[in-house]
C-alpha atoms as a PDB file:
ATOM      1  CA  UNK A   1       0.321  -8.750   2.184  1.00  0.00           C
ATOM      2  CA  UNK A   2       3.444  -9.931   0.063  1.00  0.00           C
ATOM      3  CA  UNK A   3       3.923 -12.825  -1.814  1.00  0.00           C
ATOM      4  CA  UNK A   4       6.007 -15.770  -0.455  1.00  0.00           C
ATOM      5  CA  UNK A   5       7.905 -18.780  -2.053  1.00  0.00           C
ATOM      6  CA  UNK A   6       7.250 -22.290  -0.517  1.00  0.00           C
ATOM      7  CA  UNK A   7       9.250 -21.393   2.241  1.00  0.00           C
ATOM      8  CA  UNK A   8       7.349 -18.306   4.059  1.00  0.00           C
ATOM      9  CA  UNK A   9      10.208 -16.364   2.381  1.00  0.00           C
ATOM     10  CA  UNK A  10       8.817 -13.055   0.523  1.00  0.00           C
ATOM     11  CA  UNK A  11       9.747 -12.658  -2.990  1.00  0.00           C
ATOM     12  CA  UNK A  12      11.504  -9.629  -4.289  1.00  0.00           C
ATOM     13  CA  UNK A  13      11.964  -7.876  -7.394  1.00  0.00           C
ATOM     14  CA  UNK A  14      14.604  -5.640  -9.122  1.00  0.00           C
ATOM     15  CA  UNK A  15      13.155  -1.890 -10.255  1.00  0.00           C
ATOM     16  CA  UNK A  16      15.430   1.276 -10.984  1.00  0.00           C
ATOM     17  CA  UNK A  17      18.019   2.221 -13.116  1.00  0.00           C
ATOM     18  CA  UNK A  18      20.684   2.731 -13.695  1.00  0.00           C
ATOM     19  CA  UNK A  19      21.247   1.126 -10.181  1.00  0.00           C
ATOM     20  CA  UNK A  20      18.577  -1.708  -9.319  1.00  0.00           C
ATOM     21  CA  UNK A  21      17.073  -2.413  -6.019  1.00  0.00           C
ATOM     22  CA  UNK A  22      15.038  -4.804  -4.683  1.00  0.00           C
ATOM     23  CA  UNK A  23      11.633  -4.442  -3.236  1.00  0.00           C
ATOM     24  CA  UNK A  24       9.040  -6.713  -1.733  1.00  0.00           C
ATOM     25  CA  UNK A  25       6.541  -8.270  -3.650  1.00  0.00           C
ATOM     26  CA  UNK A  26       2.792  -7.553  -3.073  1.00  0.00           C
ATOM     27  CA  UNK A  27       0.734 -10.623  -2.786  1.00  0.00           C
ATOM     28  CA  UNK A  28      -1.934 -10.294  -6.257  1.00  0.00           C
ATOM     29  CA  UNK A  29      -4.610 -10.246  -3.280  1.00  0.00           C
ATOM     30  CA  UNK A  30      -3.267  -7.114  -1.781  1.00  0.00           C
ATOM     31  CA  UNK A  31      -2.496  -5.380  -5.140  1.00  0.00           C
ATOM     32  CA  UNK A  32      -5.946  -6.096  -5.946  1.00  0.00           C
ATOM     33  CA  UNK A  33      -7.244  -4.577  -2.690  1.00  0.00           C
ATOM     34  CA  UNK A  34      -5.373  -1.613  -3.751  1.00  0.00           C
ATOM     35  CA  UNK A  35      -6.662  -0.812  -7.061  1.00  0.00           C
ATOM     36  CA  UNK A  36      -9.795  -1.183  -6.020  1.00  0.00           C
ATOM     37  CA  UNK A  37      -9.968   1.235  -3.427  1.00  0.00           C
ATOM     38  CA  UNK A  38      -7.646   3.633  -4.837  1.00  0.00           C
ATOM     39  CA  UNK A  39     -10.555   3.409  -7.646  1.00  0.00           C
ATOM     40  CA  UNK A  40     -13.111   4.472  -5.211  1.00  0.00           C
ATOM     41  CA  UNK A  41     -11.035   7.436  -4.060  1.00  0.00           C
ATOM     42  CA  UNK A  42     -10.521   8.403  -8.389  1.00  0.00           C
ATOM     43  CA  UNK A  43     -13.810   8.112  -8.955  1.00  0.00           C
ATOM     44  CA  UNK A  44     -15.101  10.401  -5.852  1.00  0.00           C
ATOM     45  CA  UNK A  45     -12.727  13.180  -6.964  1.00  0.00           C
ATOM     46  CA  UNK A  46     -13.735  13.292 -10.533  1.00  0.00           C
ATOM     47  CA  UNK A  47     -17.368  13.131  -9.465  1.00  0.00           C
ATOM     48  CA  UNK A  48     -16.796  15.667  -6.908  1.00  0.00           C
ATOM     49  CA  UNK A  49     -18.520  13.554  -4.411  1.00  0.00           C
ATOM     50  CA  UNK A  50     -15.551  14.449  -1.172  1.00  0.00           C
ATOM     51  CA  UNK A  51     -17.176  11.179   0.459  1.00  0.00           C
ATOM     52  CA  UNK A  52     -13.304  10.344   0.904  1.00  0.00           C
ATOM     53  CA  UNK A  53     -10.120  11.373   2.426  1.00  0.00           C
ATOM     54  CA  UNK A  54      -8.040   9.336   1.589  1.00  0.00           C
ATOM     55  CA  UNK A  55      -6.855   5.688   2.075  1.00  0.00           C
ATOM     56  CA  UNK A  56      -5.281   4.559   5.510  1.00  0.00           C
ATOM     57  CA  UNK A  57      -3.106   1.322   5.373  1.00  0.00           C
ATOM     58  CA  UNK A  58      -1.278  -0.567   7.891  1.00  0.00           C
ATOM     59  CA  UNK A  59       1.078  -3.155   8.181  1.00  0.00           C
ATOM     60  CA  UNK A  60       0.920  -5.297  11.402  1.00  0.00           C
ATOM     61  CA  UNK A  61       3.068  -8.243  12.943  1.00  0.00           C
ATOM     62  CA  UNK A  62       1.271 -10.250  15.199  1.00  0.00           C
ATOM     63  CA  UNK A  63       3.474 -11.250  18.149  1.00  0.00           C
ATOM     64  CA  UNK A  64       2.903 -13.508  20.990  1.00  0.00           C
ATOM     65  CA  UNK A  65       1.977 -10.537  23.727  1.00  0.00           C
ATOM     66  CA  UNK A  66      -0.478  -8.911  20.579  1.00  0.00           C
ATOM     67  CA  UNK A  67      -0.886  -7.348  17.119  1.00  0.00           C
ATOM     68  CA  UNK A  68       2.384  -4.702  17.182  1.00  0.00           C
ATOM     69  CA  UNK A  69       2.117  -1.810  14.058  1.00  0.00           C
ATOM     70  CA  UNK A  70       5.047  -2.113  11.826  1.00  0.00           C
ATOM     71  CA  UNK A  71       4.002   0.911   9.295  1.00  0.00           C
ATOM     72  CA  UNK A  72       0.928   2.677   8.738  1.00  0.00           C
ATOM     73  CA  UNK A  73       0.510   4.754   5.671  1.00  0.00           C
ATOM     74  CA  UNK A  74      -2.235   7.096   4.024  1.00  0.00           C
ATOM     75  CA  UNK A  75      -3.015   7.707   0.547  1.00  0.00           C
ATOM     76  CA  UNK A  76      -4.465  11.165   0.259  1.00  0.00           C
ATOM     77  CA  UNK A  77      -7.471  12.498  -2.461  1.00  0.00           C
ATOM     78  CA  UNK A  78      -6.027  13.416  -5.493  1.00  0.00           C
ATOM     79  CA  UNK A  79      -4.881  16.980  -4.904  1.00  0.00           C
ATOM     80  CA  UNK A  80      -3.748  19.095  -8.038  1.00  0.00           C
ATOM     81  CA  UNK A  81      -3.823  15.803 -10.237  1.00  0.00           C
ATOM     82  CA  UNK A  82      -1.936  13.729  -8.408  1.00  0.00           C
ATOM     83  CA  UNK A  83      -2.184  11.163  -5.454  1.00  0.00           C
ATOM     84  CA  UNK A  84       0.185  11.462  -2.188  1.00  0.00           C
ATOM     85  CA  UNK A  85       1.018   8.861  -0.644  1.00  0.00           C
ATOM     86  CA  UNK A  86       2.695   9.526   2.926  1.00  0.00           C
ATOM     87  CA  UNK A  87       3.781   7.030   5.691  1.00  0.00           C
ATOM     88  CA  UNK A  88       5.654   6.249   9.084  1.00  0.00           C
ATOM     89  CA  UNK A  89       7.449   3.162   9.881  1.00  0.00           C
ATOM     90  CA  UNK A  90       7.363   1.876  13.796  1.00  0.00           C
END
C-alpha cells in the first residue's frame, strides 16, 4: 500500500503551506489501483450507467491471531461534480 525504503520504513512527503506536514507515501502500485478504478466510477457517471456506488477501500494489518482492519474508507459517485471521499479509522 505505501512505499518503503530498504528498511520496511514507509516514505513520507511534505504537502501544505504555509505549514508543511508529512504524509505517507502510496506505493506507484496502489496509486495506480486508484486511478484506475476511480476511472471506472468517472466514466459510469458521465455515461449515466449507475452500475457503481462508489469505491470501498481498506487498510488491514495482518497480526499473528488474524487480518485486524486498521481503516476502511469509501469513495462515493460523483455527486454535484465532485467526488466524496469518507472514512473511519479502527
Amino acid at each position: 500500500m505505501f512505499e518503503t525504503s530498504s528498511v520496511l520504513a514507509v516514505k513520507t512527503k511534505q504537502i501544505g503551506k504555509p505549514i508543511p506536514r508529512s504524509i505517507l507515501c502510496r506505493s506507484l502500485e496502489m496509486d495506480n489501483l486508484i486511478r484506475v478504478e476511480c476511472a471506472k466510477l468517472i466514466d459510469d457517471w458521465k455515461q449515466k450507467a449507475f452500475a457503481y456506488d462508489g469505491l470501498i477501500y481498506m487498510m488491514l494489518a495482518e497480526e499473528p491471531e488474524g487480518v485486524v482492519p486498521l481503516y476502511i474508507g469509501k469513495a462515493e459517485t460523483i455527486g454535484k461534480g465532485e467526488h466524496s471521499f469518507t472514512g473511519r479509522a479502527f
